[in-house]
Protein backbone atom coordinates (compact mmCIF):
# COMPACT_ATOMS: atom_id res chain seq x y z
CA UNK A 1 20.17 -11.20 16.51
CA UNK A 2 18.27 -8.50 14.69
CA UNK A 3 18.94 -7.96 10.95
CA UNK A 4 18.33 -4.01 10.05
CA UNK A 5 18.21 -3.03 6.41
CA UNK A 6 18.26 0.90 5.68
CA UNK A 7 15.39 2.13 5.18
CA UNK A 8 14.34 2.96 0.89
CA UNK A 9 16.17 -0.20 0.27
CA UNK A 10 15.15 -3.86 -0.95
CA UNK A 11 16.77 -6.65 0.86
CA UNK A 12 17.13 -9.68 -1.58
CA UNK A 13 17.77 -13.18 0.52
CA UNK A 14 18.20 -16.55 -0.81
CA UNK A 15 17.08 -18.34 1.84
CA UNK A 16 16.12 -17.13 5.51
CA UNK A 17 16.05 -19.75 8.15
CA UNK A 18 15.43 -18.44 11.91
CA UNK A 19 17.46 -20.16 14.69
CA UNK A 20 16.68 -19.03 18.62
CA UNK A 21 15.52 -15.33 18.60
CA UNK A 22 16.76 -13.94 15.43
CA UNK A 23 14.39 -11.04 13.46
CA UNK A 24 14.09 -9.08 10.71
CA UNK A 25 13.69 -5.42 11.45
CA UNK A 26 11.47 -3.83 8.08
CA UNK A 27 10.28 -0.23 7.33
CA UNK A 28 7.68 1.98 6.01
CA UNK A 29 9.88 2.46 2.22
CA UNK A 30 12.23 -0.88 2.78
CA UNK A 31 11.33 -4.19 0.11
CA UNK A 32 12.36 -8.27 0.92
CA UNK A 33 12.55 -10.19 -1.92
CA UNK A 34 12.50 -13.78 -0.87
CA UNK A 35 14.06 -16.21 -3.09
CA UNK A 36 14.61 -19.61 -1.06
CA UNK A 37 13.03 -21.82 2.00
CA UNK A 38 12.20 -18.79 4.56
CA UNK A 39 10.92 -18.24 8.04
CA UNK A 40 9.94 -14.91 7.92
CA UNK A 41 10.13 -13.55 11.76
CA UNK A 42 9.94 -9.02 12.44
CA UNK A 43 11.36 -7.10 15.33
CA UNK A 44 8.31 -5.94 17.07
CA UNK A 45 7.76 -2.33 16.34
CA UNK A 46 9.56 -3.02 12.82
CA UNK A 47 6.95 -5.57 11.44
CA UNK A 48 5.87 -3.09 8.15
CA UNK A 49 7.14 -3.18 4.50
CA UNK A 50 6.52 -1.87 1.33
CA UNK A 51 6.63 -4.59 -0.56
CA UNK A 52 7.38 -8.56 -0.24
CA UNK A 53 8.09 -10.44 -3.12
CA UNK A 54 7.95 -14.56 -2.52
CA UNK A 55 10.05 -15.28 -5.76
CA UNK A 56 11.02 -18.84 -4.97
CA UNK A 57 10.03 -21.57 -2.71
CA UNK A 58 8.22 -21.07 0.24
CA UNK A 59 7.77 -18.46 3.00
CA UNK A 60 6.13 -18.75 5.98
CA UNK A 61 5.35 -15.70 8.42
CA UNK A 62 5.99 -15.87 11.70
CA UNK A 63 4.72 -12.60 13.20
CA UNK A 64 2.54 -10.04 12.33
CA UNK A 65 3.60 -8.51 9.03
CA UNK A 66 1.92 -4.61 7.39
CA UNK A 67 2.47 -3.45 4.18
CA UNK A 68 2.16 -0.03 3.85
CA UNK A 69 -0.55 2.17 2.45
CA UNK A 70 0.02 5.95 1.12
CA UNK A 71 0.45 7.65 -2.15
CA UNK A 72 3.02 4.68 -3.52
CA UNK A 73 1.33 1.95 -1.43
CA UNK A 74 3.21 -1.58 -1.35
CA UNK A 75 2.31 -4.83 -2.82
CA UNK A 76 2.73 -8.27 -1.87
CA UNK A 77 3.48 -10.76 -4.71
CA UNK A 78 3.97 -14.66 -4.68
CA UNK A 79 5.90 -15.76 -8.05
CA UNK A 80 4.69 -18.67 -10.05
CA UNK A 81 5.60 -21.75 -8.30
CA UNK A 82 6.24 -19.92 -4.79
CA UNK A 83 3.72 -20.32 -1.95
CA UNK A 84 3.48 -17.59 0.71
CA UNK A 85 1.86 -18.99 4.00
CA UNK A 86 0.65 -15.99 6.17
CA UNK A 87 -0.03 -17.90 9.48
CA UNK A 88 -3.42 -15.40 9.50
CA UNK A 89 -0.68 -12.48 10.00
CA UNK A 90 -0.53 -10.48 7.03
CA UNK A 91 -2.34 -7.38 7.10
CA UNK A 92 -2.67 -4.70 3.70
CA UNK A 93 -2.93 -1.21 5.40
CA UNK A 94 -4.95 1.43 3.86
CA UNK A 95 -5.35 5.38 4.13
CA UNK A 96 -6.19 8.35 2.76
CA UNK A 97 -3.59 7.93 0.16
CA UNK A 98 -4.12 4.84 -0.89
CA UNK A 99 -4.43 0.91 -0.24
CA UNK A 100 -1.63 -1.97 -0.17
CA UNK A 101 -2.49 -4.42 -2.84
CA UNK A 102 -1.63 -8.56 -3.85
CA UNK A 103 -0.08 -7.87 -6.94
CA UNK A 104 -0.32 -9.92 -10.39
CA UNK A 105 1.05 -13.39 -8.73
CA UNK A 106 0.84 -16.80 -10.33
CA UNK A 107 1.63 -18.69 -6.91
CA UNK A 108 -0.22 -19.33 -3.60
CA UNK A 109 -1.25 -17.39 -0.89
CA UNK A 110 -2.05 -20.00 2.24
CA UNK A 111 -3.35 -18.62 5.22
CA UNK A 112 -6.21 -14.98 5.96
CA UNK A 113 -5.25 -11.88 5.31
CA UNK A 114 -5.95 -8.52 6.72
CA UNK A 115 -7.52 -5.87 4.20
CA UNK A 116 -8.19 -2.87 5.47
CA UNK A 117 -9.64 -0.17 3.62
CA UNK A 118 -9.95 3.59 4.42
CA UNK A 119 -13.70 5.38 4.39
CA UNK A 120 -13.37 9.27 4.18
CA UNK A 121 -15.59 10.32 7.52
CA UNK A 122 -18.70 11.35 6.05
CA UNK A 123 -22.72 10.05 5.44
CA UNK A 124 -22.62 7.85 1.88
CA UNK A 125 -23.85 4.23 0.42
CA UNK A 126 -20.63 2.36 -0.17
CA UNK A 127 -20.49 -0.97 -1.74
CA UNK A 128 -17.80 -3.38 -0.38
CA UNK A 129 -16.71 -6.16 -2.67
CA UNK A 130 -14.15 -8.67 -3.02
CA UNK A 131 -12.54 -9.09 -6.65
CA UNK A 132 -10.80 -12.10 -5.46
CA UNK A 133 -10.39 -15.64 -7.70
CA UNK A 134 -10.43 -19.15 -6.13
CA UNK A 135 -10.59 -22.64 -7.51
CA UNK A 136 -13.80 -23.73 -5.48
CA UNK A 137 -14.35 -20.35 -3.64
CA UNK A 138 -18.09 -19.51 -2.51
CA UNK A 139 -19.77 -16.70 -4.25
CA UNK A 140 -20.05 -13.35 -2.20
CA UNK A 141 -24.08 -14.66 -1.73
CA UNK A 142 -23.02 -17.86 -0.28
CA UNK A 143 -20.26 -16.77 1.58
CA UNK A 144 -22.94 -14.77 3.97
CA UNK A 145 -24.57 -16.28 6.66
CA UNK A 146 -28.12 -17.38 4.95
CA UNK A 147 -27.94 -15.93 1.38
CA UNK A 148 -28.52 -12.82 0.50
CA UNK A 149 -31.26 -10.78 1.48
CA UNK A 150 -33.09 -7.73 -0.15
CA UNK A 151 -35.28 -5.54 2.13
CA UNK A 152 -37.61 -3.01 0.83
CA UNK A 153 -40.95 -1.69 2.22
CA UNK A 154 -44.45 -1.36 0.43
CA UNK A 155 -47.24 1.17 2.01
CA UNK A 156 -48.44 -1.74 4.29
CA UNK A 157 -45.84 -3.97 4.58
CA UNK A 158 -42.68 -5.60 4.46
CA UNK A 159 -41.17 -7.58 2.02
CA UNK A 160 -38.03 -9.36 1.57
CA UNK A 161 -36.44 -11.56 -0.95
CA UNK A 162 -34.27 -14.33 -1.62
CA UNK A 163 -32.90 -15.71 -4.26
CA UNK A 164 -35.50 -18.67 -4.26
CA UNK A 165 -38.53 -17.48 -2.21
CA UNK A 166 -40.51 -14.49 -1.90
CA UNK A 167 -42.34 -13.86 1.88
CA UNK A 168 -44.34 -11.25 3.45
CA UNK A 169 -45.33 -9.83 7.04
């Protein structure tokens, strides 16, 4: 069984429990609100929303899952006490237009995530950071492999730093 919601709409379920083969068939402009116990399982070729909202409970993907980027990207947001698990299949699509986002949430998000993020085709520095909050989460420095390293170059030779020593070649 495949459930199809039209497209521009928001599909608001209590509680969505998969038995056999049954799917969920989203859109580029359709919503799920989630409000019970869910197993969240897309139609292959349908797995996209705009936005999911994980108001109640918990919700567990089952398949891939995009939210959509573009001038009024979606948003994913996990109410206070709800816990979204993505099974490392959620993925926040980015373009031109703009970039999905996790929206103000006071519950969980269990599982990776997918953030893409669009870079215009042309020769620039860009700085890439994560403005995410964890209880116990590394710091962007010890999250890479080693620490961070600074390389710059003096007339005769190279230096590099870390954040405790200082060498030289």
């Amino acid at each position: 069984m495949k459930v199809l919601y039209t497209p521009g709409t928001t599909l608001n379920a209590g509680r969505i429990l998969r038995n056999g083969t049954g799917t969920l068939a989203g859109s580029a402009t359709s919503s799920l609100t989630v409000n019970g116990v869910s197993s969240l399982s897309f139609a292959t070729g349908s797995q996209v929303l705009k936005n999911l909202l994980v108001a109640g409970s918990t919700s567990t993907l089952n398949t891939n899952l995009n939210i959509t980027a573009g001038n009024a990207a979606g948003s994913v947001i996990v109410s206070t006490g709800a816990t979204l698990i993505t099974s490392d299949s959620l993925t926040l699509k980015s373009d031109w237009n703009g970039t999905a986002i996790i929206g103000i949430s006071g519950g969980t998000i269990t599982g990776n995530a997918t953030i893409e993020r669009y870079m215009p085709a042309r020769r620039a520095w860009r700085l890439m950071a994560a403005p995410i909050t964890t209880a116990n989460a590394p710091s962007i420095n010890q999250g890479l492999a080693g620490g961070c390293y600074f390389f710059y170059k003096r007339p005769r030779s190279w230096f590099w730093h870390t954040h405790n020593r200082r060498h030289s070649s």
